[in-house]
Protein backbone atom coordinates (compact mmCIF):
# COMPACT_ATOMS: atom_id res chain seq x y z
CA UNK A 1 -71.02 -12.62 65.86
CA UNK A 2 -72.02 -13.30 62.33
CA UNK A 3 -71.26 -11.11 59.05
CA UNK A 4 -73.41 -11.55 56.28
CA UNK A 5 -70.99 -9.19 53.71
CA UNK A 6 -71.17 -8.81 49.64
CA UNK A 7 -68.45 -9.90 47.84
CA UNK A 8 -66.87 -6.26 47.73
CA UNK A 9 -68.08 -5.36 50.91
CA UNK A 10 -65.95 -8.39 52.53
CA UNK A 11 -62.95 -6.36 51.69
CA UNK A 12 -63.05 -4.03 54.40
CA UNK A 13 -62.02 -6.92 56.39
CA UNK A 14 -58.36 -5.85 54.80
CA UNK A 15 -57.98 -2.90 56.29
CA UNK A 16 -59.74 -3.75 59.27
CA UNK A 17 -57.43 -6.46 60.10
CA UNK A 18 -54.01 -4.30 58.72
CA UNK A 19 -55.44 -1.23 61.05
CA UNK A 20 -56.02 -4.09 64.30
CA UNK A 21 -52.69 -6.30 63.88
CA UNK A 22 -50.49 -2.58 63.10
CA UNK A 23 -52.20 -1.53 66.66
CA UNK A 24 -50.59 -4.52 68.61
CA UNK A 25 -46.84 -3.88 67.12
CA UNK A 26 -44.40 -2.36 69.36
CA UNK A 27 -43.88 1.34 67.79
CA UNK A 28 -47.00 1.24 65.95
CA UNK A 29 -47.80 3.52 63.20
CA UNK A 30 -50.81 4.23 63.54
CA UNK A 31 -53.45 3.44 66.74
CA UNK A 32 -56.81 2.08 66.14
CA UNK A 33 -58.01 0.07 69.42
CA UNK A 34 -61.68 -0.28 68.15
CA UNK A 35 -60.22 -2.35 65.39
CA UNK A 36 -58.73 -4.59 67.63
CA UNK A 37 -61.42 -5.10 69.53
CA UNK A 38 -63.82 -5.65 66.31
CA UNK A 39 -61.15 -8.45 64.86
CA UNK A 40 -61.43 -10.05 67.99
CA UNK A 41 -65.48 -9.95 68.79
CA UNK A 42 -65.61 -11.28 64.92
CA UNK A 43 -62.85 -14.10 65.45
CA UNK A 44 -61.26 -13.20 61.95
CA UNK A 45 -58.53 -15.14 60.26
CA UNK A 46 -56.16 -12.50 60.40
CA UNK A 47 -53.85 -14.22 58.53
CA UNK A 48 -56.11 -14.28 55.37
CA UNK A 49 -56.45 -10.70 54.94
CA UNK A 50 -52.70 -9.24 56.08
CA UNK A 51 -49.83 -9.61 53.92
CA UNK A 52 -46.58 -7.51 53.60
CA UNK A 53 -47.78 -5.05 50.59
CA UNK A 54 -51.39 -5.09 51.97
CA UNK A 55 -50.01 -4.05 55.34
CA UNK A 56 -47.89 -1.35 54.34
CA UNK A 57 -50.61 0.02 51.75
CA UNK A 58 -52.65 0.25 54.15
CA UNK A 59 -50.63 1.99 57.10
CA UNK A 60 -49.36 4.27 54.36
CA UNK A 61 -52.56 5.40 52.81
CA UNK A 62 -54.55 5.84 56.38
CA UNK A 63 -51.40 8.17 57.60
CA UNK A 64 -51.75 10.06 54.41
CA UNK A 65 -55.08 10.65 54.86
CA UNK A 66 -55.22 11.60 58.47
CA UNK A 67 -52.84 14.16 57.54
CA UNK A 68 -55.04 15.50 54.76
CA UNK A 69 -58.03 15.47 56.58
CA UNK A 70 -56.07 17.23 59.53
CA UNK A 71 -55.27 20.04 57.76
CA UNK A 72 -58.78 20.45 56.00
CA UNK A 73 -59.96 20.69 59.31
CA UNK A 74 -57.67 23.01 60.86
CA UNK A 75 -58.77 25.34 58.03
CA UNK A 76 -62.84 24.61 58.51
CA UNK A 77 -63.32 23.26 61.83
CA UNK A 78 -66.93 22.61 61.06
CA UNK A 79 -66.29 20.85 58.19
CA UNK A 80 -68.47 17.80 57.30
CA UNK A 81 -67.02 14.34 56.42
CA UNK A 82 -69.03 11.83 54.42
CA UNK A 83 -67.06 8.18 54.55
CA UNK A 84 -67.93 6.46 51.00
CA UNK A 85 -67.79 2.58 51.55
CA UNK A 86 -66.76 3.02 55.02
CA UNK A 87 -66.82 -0.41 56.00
CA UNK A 88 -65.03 -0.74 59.86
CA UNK A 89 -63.25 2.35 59.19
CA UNK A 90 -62.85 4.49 62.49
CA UNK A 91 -60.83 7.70 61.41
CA UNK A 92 -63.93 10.02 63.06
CA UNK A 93 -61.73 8.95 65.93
CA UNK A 94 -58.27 10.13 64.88
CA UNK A 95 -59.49 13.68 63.71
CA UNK A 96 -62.66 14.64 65.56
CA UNK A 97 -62.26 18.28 66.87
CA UNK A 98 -65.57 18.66 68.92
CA UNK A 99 -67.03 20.50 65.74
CA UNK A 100 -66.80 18.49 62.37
CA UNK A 101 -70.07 16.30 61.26
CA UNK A 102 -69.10 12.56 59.82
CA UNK A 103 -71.54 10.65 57.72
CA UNK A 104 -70.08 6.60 57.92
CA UNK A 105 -72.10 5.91 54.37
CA UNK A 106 -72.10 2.20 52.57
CA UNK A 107 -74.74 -0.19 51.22
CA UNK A 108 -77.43 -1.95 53.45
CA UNK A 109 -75.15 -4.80 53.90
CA UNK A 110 -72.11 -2.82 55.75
CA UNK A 111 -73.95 -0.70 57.79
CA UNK A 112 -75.82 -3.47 59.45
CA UNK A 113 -72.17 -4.84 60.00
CA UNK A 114 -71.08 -1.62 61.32
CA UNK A 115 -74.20 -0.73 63.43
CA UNK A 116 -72.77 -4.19 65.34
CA UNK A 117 -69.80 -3.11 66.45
CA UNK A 118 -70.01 0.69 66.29
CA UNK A 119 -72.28 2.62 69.14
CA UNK A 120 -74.44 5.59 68.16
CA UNK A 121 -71.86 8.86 68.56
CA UNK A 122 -72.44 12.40 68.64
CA UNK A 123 -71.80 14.33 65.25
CA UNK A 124 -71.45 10.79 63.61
CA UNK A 125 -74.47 9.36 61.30
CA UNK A 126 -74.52 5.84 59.94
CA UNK A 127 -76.43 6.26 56.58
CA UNK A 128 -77.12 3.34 54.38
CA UNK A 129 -77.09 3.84 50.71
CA UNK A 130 -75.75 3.39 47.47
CA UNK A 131 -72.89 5.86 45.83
CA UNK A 132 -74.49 5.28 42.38
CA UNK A 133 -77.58 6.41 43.35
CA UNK A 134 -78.63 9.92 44.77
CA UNK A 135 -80.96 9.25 47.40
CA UNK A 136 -78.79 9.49 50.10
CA UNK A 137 -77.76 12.82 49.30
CA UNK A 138 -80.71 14.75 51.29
CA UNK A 139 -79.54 13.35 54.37
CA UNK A 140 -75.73 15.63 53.73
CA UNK A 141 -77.51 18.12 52.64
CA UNK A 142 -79.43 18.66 55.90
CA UNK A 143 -76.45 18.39 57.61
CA UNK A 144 -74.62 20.98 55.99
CA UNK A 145 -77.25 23.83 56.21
CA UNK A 146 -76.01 26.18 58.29
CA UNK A 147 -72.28 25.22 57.75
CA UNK A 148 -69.61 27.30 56.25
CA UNK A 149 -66.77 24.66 54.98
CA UNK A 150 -67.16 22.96 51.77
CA UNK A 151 -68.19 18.76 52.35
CA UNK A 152 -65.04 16.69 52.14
CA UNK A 153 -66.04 13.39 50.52
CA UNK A 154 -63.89 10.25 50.84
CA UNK A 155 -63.59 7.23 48.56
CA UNK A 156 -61.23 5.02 49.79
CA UNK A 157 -60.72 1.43 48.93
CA UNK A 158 -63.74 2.25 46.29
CA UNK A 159 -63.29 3.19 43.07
CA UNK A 160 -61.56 0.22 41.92
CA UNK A 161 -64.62 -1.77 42.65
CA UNK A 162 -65.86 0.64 39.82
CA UNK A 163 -66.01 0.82 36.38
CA UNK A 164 -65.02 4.21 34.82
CA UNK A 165 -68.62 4.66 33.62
CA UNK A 166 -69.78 3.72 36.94
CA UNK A 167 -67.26 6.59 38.36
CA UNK A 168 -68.52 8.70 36.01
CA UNK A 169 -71.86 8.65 37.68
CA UNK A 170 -70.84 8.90 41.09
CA UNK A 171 -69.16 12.03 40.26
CA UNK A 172 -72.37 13.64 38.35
CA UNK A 173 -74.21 12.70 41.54
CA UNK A 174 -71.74 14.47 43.70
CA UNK A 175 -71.89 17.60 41.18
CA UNK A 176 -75.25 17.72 40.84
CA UNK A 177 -76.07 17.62 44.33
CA UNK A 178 -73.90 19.85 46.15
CA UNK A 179 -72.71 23.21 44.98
CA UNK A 180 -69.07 22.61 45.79
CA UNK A 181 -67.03 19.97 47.38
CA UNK A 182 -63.98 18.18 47.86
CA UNK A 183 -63.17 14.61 46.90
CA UNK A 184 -60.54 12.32 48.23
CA UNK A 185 -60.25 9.12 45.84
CA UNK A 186 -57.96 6.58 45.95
CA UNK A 187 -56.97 5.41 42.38
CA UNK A 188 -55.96 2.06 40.94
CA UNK A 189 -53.44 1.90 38.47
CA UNK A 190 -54.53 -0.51 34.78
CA UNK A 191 -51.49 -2.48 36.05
CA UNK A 192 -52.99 -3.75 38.96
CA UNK A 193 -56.06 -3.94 37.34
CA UNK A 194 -54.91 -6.45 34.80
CA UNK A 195 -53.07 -8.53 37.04
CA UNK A 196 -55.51 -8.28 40.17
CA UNK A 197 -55.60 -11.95 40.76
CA UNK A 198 -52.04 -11.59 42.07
CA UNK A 199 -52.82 -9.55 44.70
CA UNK A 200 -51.53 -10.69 47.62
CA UNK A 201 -55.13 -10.06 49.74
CA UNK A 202 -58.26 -8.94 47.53
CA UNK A 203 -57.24 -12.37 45.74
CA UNK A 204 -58.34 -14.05 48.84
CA UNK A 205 -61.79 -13.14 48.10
CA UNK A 206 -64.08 -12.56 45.25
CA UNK A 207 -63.90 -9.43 44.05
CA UNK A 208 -62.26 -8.39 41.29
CA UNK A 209 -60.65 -4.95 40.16
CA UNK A 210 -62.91 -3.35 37.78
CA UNK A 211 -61.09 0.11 36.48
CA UNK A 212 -57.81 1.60 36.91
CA UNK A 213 -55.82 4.73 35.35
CA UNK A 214 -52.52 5.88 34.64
CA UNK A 215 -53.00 9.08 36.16
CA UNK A 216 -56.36 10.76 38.20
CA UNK A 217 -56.88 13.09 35.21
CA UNK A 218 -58.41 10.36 33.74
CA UNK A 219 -60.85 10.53 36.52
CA UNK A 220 -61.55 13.99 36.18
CA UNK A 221 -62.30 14.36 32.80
CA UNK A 222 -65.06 11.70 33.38
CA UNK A 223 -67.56 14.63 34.35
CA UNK A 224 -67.55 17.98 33.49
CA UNK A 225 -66.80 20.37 36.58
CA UNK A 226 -64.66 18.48 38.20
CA UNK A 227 -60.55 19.51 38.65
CA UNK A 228 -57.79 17.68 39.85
CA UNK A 229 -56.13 19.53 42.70
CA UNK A 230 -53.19 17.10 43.58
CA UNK A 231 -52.19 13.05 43.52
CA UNK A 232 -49.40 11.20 45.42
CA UNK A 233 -48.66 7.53 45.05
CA UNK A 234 -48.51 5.34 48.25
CA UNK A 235 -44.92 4.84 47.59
CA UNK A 236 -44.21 8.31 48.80
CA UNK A 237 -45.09 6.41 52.46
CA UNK A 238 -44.31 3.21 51.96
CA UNK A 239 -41.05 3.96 51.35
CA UNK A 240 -40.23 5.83 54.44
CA UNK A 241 -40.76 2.45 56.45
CA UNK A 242 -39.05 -0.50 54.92
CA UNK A 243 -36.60 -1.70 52.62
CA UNK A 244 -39.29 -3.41 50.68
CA UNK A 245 -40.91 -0.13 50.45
CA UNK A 246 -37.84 1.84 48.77
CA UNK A 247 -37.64 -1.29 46.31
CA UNK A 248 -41.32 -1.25 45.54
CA UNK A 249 -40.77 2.39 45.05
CA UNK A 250 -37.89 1.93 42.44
CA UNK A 251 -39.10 -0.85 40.86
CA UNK A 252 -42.90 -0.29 40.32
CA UNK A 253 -42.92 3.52 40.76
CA UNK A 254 -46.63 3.62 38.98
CA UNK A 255 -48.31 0.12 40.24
CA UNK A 256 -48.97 1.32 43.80
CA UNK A 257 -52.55 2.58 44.91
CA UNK A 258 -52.21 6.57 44.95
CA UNK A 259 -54.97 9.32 46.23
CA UNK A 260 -55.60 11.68 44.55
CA UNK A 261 -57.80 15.13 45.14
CA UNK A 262 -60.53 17.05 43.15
CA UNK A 263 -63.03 20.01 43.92
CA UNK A 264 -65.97 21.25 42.11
């Protein structure tokens, strides 16, 4: 099965591959069998795309993130999830309660990927469409009429594809088309930024970091409207799992990915 993948998009074969290869270990961290089972319909170099600090970014950040979205759904079980970039992701999976909506949204490119290896599901639309534009906003907004809970949007693995000005309107889109909300960014730091082409996997494609910050304040004062609610750096995770982690940790306590949370 042939990909035919931007140069951005082709990095959702990280995670893909991290999610797949942290499946097969023995006391696995987190469980993602339809990642498997893409990695091997595609026949992916695995080896290209996981290394050590990719790996454990990766684990870390999706069990963060489960854990958010867990509790935002314990406290709006209808709530409605709209994937940014989703690439392979398949978290629907992990926190699908029978009642939440998911919206799997990238550009044209992805979503003919994903509409490869992903069925149709119940509750679960595959939208095509670009964040820096608005017109896939009518399609949410049908889906949320008639639903309580505020939309939970997700950018992970995004934003530092972005410029700030870029950001900036992706986050006027989200304000100006829905009356509330919640966003879950991931943030690059201007460390990794800067030194990108040492990273240990996005370096083995072509894409190149774009923006980063120093803290997500810097993200929220892009656009008027939106607050900062909370941020936590991947090391909080990593650290938990390896001695690399803890030294990581110490060493470069602001260089790791972190996510960060706003509302409007």
């Amino acid at each position: 099965m042939a990909l035919d993948l931007g140069d951005v998009q082709t990095t959702a074969l990280i995670p893909l591959v991290v999610k797949a290869n942290e499946t097969l270990r023995p006391n696995a961290r987190i469980h993602d069998p339809k990642a498997v089972e893409i990695v091997n319909a595609l026949h992916i170099d695995t080896k290209r795309y996981d290394k050590f600090m990719s790996h454990e970014g990766v684990v870390a950040r999706t069990i963060m993130l489960d854990r958010q979205l867990q509790e935002i759904i314990d406290d709006a079980p209808d709530t409605v999830v709209v994937n940014i970039g989703a690439g392979f992701d398949n978290r629907f999976q992990r926190v699908d309660n029978g009642k939440i909506w998911w919206v799997d949204m990238d550009l044209p490119d992805s979503i003919a990927a994903r509409k490869k290896v992903f069925l149709e599901q119940d509750r679960v639309t595959m939208l095509a469409g670009d964040a820096l534009k608005d017109d896939w906003c009518e399609t949410v907004q049908n889906i949320l009429k008639g639903r309580q809970a505020r939309p939970v949007f997700i950018a992970e693995g995004l934003f530092m594809y972005f410029t700030l000005e870029e950001i900036r309107t992706f986050l006027n889109i989200l304000r100006d088309n829905f009356d509330r909300g919640i966003l879950i960014a991931e943030q690059n730091s201007k460390m990794m930024q800067k030194h990108g082409k040492y990273h240990d996997t996005v370096s083995k494609t072509n894409a190149k970091f774009m923006s980063g910050t120093d803290s997500a304040q810097e993200i929220a004062d892009l656009a008027e409207g939106i607050h900062l609610v909370e941020e936590h750096s991947f090391n909080e995770e990593m650290k938990k799992h390896s001695i690399r982690g803890k030294l990581f940790a110490l060493i470069f306590p602001n260089m790791n990915d972190r996510w960060a949370t706003f509302e409007w």
